[in-house]
C-alpha atoms as a PDB file:
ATOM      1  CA  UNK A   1    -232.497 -40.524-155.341  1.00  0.00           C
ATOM      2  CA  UNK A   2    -235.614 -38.525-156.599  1.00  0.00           C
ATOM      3  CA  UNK A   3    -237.933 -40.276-154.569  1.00  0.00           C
ATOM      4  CA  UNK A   4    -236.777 -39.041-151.806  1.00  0.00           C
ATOM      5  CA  UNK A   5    -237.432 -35.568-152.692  1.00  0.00           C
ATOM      6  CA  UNK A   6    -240.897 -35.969-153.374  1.00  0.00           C
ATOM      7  CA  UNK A   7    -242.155 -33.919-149.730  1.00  0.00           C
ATOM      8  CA  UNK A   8    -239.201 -31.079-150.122  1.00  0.00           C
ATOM      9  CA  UNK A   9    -239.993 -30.782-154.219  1.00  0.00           C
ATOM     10  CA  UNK A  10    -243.815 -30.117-153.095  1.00  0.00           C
ATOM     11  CA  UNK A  11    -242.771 -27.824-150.921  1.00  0.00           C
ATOM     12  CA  UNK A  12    -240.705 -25.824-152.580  1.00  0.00           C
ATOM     13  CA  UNK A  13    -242.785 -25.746-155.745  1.00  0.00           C
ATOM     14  CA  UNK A  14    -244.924 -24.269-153.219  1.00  0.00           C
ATOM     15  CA  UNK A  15    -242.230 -21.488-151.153  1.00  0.00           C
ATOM     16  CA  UNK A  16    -241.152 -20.069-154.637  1.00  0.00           C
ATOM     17  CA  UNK A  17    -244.777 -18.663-155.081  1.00  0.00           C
ATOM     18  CA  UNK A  18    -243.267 -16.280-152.472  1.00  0.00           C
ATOM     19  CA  UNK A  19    -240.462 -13.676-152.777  1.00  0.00           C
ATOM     20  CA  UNK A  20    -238.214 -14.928-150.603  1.00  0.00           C
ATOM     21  CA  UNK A  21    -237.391 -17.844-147.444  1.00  0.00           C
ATOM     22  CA  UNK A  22    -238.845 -15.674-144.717  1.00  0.00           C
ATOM     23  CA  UNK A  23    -241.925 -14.979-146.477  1.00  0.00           C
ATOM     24  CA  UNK A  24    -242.301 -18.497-147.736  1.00  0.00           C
ATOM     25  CA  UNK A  25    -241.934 -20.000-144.494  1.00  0.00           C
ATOM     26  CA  UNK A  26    -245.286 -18.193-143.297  1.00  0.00           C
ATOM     27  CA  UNK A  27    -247.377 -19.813-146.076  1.00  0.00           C
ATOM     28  CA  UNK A  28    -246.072 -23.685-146.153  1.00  0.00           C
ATOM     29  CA  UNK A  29    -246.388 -24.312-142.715  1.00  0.00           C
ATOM     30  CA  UNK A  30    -243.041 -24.279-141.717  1.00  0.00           C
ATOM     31  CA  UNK A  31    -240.687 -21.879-139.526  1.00  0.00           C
ATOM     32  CA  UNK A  32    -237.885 -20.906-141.473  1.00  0.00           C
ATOM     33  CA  UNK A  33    -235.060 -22.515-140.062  1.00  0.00           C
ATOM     34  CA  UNK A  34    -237.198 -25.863-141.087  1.00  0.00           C
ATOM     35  CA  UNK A  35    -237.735 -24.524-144.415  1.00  0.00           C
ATOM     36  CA  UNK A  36    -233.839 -23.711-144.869  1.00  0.00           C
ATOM     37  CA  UNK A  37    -233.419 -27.254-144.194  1.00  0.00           C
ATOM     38  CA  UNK A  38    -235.878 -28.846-146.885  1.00  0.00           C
ATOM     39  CA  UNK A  39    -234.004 -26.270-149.579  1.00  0.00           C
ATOM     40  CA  UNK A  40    -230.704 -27.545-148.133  1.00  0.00           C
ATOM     41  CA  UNK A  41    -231.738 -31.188-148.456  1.00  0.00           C
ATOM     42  CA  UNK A  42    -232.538 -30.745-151.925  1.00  0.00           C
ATOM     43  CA  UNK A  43    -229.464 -28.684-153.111  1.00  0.00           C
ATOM     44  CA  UNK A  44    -227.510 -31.529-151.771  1.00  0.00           C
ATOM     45  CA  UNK A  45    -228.790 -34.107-153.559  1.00  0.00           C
ATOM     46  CA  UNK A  46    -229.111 -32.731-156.781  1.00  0.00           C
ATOM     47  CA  UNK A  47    -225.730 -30.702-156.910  1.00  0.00           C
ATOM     48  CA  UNK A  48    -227.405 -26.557-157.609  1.00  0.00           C
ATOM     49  CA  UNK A  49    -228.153 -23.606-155.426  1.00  0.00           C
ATOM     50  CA  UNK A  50    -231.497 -22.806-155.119  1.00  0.00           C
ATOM     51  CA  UNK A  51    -231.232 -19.522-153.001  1.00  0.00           C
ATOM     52  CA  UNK A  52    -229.003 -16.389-153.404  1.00  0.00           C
ATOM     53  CA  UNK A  53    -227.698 -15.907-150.369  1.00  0.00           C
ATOM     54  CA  UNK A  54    -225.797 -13.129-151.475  1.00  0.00           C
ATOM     55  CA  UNK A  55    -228.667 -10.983-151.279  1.00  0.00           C
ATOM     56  CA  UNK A  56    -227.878  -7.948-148.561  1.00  0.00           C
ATOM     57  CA  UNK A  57    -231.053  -8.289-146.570  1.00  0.00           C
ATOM     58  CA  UNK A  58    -232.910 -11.560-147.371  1.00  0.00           C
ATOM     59  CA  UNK A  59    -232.001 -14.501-149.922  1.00  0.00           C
ATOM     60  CA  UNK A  60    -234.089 -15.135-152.998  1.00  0.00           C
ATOM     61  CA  UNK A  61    -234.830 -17.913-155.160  1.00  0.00           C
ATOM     62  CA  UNK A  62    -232.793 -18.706-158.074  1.00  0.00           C
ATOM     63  CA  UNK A  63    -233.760 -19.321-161.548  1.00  0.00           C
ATOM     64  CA  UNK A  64    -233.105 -23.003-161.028  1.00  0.00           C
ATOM     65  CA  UNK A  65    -235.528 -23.426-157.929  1.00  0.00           C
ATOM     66  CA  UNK A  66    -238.238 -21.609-159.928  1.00  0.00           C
ATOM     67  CA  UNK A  67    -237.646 -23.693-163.129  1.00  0.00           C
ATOM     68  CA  UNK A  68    -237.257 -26.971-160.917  1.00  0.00           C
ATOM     69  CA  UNK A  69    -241.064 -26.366-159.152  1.00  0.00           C
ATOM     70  CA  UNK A  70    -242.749 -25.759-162.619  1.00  0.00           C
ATOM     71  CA  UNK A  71    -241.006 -29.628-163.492  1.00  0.00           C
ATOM     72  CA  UNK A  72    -242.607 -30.619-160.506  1.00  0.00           C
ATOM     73  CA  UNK A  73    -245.707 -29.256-161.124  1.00  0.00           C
ATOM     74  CA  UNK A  74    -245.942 -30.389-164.449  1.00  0.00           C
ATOM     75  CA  UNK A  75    -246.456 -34.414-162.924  1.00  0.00           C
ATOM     76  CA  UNK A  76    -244.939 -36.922-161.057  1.00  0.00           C
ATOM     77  CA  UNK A  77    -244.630 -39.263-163.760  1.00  0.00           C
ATOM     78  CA  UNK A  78    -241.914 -36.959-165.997  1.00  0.00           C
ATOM     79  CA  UNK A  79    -239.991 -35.678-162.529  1.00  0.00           C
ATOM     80  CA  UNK A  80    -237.256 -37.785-162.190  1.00  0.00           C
ATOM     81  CA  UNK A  81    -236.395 -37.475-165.915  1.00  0.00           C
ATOM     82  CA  UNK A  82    -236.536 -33.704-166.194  1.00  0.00           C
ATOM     83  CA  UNK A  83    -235.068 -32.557-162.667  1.00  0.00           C
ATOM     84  CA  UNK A  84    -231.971 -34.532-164.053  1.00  0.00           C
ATOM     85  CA  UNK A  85    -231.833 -32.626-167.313  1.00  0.00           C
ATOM     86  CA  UNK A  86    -232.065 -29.614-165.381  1.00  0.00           C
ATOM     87  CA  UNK A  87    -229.263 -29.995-162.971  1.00  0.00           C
ATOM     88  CA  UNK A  88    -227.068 -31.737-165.939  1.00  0.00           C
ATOM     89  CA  UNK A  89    -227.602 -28.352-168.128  1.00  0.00           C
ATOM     90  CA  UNK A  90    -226.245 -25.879-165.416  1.00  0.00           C
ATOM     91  CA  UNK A  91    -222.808 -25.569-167.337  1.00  0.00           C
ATOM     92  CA  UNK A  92    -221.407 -21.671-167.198  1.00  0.00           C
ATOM     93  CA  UNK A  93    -220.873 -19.792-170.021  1.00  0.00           C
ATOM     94  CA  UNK A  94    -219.312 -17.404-168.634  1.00  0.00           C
ATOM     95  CA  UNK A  95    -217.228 -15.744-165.159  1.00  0.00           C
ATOM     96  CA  UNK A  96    -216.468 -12.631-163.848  1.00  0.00           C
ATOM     97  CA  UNK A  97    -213.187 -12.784-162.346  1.00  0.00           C
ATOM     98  CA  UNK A  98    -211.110 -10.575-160.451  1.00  0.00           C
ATOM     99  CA  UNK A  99    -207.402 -10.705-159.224  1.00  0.00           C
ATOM    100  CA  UNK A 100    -204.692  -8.893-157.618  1.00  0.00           C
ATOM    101  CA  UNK A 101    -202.158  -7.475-159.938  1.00  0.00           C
ATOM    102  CA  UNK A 102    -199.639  -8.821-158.762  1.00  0.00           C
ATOM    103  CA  UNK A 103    -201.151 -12.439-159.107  1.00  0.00           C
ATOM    104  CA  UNK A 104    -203.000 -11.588-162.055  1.00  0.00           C
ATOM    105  CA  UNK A 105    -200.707 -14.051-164.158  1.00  0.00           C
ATOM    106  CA  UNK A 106    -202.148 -16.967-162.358  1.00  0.00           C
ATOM    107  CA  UNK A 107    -205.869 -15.949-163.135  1.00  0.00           C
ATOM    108  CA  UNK A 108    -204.913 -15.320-166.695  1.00  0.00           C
ATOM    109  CA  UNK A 109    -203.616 -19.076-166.936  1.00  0.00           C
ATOM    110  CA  UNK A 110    -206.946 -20.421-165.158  1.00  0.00           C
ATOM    111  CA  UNK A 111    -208.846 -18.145-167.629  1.00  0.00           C
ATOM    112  CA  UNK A 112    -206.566 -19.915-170.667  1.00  0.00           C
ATOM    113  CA  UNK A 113    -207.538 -23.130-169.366  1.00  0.00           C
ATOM    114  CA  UNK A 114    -211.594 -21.939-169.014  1.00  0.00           C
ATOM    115  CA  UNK A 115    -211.129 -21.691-172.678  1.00  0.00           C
ATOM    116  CA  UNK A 116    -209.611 -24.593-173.621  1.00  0.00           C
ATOM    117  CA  UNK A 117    -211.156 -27.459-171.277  1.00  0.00           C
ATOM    118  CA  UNK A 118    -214.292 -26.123-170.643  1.00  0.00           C
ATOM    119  CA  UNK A 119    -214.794 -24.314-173.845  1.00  0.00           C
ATOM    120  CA  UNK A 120    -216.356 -21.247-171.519  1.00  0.00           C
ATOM    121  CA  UNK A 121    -217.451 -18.666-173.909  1.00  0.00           C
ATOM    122  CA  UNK A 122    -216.606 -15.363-172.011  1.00  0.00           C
ATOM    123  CA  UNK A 123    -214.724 -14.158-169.192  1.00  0.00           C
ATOM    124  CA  UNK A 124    -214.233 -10.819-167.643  1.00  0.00           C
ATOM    125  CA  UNK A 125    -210.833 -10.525-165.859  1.00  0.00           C
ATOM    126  CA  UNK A 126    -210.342  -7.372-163.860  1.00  0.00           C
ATOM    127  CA  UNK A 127    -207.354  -6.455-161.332  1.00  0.00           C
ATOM    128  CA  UNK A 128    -208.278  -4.616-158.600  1.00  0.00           C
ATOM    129  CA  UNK A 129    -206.982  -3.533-155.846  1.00  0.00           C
ATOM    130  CA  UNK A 130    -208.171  -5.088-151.977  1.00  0.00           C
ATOM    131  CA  UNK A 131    -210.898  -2.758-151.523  1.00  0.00           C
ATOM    132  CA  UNK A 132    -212.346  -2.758-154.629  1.00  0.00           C
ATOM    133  CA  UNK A 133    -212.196  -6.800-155.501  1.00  0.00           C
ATOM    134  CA  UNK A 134    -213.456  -7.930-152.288  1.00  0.00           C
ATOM    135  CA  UNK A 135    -216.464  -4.945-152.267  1.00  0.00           C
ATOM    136  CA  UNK A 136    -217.427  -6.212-155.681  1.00  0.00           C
ATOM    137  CA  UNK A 137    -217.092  -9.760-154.459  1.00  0.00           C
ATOM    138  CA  UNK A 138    -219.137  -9.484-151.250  1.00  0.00           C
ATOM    139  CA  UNK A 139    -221.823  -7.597-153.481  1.00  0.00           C
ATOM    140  CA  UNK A 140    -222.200 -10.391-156.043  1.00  0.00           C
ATOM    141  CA  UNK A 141    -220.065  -8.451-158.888  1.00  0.00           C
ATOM    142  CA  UNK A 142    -217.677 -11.312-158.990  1.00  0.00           C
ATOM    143  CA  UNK A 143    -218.303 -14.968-159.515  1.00  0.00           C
ATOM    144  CA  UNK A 144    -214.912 -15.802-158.736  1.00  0.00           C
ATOM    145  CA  UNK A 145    -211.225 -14.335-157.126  1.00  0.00           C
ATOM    146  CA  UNK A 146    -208.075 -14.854-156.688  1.00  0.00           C
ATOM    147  CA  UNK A 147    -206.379 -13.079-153.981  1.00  0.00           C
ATOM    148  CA  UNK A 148    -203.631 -13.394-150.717  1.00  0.00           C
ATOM    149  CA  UNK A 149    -206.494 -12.232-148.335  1.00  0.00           C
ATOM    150  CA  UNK A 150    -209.924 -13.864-147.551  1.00  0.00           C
ATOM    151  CA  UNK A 151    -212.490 -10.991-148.264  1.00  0.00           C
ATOM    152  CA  UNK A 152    -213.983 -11.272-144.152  1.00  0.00           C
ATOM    153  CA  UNK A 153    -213.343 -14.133-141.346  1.00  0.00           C
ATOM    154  CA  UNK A 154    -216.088 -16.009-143.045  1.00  0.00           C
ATOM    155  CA  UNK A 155    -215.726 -19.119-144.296  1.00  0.00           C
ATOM    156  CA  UNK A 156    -216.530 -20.105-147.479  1.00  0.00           C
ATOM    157  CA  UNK A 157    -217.675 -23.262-149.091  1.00  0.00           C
ATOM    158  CA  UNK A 158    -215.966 -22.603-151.473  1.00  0.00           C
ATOM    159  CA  UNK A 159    -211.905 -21.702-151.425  1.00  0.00           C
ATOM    160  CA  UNK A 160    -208.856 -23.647-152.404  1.00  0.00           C
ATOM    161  CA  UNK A 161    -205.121 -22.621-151.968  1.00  0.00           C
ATOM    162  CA  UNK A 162    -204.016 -22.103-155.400  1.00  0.00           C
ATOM    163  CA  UNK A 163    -200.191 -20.797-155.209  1.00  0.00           C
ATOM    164  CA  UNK A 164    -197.874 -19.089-153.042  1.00  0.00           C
ATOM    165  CA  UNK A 165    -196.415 -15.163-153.306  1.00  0.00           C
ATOM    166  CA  UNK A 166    -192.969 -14.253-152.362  1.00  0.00           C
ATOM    167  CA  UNK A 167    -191.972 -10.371-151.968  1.00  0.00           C
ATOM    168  CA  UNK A 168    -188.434  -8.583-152.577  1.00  0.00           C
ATOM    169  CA  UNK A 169    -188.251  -5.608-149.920  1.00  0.00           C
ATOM    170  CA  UNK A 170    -186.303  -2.671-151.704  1.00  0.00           C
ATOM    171  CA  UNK A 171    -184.953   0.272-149.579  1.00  0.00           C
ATOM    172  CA  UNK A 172    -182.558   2.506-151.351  1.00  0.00           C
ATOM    173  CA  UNK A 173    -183.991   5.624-150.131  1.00  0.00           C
ATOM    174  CA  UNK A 174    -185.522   5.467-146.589  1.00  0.00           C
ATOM    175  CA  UNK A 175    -187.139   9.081-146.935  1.00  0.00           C
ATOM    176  CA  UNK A 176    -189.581   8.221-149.602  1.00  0.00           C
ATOM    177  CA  UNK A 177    -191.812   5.269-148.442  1.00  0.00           C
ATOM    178  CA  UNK A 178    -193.839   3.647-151.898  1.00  0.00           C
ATOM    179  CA  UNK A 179    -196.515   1.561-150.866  1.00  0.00           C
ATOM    180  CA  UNK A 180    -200.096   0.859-151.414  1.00  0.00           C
ATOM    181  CA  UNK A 181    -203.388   1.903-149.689  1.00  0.00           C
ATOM    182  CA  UNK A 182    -203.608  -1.265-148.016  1.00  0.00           C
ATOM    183  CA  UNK A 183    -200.293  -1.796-146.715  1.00  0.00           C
ATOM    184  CA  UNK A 184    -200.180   1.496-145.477  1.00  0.00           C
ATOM    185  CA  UNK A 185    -202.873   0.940-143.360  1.00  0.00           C
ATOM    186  CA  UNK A 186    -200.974  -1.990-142.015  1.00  0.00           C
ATOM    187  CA  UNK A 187    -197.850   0.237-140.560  1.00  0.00           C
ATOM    188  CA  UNK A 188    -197.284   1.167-137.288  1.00  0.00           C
ATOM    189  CA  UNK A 189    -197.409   5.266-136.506  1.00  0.00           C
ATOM    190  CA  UNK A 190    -193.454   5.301-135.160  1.00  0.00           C
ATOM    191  CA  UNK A 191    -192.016   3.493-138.381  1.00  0.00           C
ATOM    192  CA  UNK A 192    -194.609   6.620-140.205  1.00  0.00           C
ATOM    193  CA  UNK A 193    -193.113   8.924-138.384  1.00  0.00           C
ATOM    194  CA  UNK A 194    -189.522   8.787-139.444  1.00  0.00           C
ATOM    195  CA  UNK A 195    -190.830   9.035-143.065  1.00  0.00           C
ATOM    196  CA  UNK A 196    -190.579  12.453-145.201  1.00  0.00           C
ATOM    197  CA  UNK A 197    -192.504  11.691-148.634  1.00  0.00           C
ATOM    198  CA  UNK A 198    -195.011   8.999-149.102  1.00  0.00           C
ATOM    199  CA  UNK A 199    -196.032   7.556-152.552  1.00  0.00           C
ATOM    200  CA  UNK A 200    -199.217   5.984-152.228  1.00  0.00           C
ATOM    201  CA  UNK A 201    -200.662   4.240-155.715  1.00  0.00           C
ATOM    202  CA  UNK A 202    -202.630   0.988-155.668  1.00  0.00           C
ATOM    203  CA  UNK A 203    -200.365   0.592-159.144  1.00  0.00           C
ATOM    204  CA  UNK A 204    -197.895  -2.470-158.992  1.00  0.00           C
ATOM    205  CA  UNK A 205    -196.321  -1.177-161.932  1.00  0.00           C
ATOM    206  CA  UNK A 206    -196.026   2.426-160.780  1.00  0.00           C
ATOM    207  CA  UNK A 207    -194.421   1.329-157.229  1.00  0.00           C
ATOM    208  CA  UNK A 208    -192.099  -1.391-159.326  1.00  0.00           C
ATOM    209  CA  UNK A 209    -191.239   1.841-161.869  1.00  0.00           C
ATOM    210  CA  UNK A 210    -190.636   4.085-159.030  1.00  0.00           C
ATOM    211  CA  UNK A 211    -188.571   1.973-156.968  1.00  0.00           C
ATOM    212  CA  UNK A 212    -186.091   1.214-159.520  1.00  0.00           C
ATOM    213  CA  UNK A 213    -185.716   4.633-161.267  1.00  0.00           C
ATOM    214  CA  UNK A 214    -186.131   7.100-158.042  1.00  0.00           C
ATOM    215  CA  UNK A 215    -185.184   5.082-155.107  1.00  0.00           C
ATOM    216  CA  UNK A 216    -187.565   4.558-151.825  1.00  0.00           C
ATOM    217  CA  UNK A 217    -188.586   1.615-149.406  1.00  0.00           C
ATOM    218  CA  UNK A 218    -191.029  -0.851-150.207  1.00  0.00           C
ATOM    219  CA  UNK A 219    -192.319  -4.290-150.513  1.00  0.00           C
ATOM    220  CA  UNK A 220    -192.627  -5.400-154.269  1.00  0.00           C
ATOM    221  CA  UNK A 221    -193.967  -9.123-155.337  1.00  0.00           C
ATOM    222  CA  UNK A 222    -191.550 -10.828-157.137  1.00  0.00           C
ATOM    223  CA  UNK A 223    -192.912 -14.537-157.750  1.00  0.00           C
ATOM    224  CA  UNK A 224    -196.480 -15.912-157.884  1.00  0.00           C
ATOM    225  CA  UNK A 225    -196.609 -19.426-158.565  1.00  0.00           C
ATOM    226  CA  UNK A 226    -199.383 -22.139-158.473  1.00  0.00           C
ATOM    227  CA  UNK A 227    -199.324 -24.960-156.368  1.00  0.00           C
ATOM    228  CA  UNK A 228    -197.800 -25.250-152.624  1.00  0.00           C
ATOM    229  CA  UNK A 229    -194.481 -23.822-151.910  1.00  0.00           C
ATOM    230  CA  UNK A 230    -192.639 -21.580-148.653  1.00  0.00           C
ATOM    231  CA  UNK A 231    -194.580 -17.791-150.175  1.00  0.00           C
ATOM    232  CA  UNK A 232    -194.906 -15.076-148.291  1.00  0.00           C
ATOM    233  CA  UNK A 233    -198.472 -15.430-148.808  1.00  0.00           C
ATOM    234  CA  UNK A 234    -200.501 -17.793-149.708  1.00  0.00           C
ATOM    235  CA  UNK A 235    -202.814 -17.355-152.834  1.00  0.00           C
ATOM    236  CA  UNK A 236    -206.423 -18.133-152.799  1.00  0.00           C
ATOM    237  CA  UNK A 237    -209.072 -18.584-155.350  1.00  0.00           C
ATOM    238  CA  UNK A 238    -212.935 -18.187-153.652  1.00  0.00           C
ATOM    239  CA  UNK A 239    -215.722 -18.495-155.363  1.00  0.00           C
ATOM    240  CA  UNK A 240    -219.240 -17.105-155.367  1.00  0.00           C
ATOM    241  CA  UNK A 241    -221.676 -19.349-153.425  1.00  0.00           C
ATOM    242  CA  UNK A 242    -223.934 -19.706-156.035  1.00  0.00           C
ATOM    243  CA  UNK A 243    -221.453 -21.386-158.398  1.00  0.00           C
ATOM    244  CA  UNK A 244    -222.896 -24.887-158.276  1.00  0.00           C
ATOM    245  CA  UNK A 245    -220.382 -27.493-156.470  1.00  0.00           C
ATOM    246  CA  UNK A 246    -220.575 -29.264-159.615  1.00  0.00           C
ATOM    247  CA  UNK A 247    -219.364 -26.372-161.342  1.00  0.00           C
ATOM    248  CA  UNK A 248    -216.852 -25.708-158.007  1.00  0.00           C
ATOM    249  CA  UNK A 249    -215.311 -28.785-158.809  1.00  0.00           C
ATOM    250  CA  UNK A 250    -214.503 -28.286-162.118  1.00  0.00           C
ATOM    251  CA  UNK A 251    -213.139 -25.128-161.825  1.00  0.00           C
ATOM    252  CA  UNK A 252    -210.770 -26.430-159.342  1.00  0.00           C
ATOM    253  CA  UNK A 253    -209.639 -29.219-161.604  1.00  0.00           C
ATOM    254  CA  UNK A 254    -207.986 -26.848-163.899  1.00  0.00           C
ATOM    255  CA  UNK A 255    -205.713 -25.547-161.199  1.00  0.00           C
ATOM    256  CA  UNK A 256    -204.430 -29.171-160.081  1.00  0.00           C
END
């Protein structure tokens, strides 16, 4: 397999001199879209990510790409041996996850099983609300989420249905609508109009309290549950493109 590498490893040991793929591509030789390809070739043979495309403006190099052209560099004769070791020590020792409340059960499990089968030292698990977890996730705050919504119309390499969500719509007093920010902004202005008090909280506990103790019309999740089913809404769990698809695919073994 490493033999075939031999022209893209020389030339990346050579484009990481450089801050990032545009810049590169004006020293090697190469236009950039050719250049993208050679760092493509080589992330899909040896199973890492060698550019952070997460970056707002233009990708840079990983630790791994610059740690895989000083192996290179170091001599033909030790590069098959050491590239391996490299790509075989990726493991994660930790994740930052975040989840909807209302799913946040399911992430806790996954977490559990982090623990347990692949003895992951630390994870951060925060529940946010729609805005906030896929802000932080677009911005590279979040290796990992699970959620009922894709983040944009992007697709990602990598997202797997995890579960389904069904909701219980309560309406014992139609003057006080309890919602959250995001499904208010998903009603239409006549069904607004014919409403008197509005109690807005991004809180699934708060709406759940006040809906049983005051009264008021709203949707409320009642079941999240892994694997397929008839939900309301499907659950995802997306991770961050520079989670290594050897990494990917255990992660998504511990949801099977």
């Amino acid at each position: 397999m490493l033999h075939n590498l031999t022209y893209e490893m020389s030339v990346l040991a050579k484009s990481v001199q450089h801050k990032n793929l545009s810049a590169a591509a004006a020293h090697v030789g190469l236009s950039q879209p050719q250049l993208g390809r050679v760092v493509s070739k080589i992330e899909h043979e040896l199973q890492i990510v060698l550019l952070d495309r997460t970056a707002r403006r233009k990708s840079g190099w990983t630790q791994i790409a610059i740690d895989l052209s000083v192996t290179f560099m170091k001599g033909m004769g030790r590069l098959e041996a050491e590239i391996g070791a490299l790509a075989q020590e990726q493991e994660v020792s930790e994740l930052h996850v975040g989840t909807l409340e209302g799913i946040s059960l399911i992430a806790c499990d996954f977490a559990k099983s982090c623990f347990e089968r692949l003895k992951m030292k630390k994870i951060y698990l925060d529940v946010l609300d729609f805005k906030d977890l896929d802000s932080q996730f677009l911005n590279g705050g979040l290796d990992l989420i699970f959620t009922v919504r894709p983040p944009t119309k992007q697709k990602f390499a990598h997202m797997i249905e995890v579960g389904y969500q069904q909701m219980e719509k309560v309406s014992t007093n139609k003057s006080v609508l309890v919602a959250s920010t995001h499904e208010l902004g998903g009603l239409n202005k006549k069904f607004l109009d014919g409403i008197e008090h509005f109690m807005i909280s991004n809180s699934l506990e708060l709406r759940r309290h006040w809906l049983k103790d005051y009264g008021g019309t709203g949707n409320i999740p009642v079941d999240a549950k892994t694997g397929r089913g008839k939900g309301q809404y499907t659950i995802y769990m997306i991770g961050s493109d520079l989670i290594t698809p050897k990494t990917w695919k255990k992660l998504t073994r511990l949801m099977e």
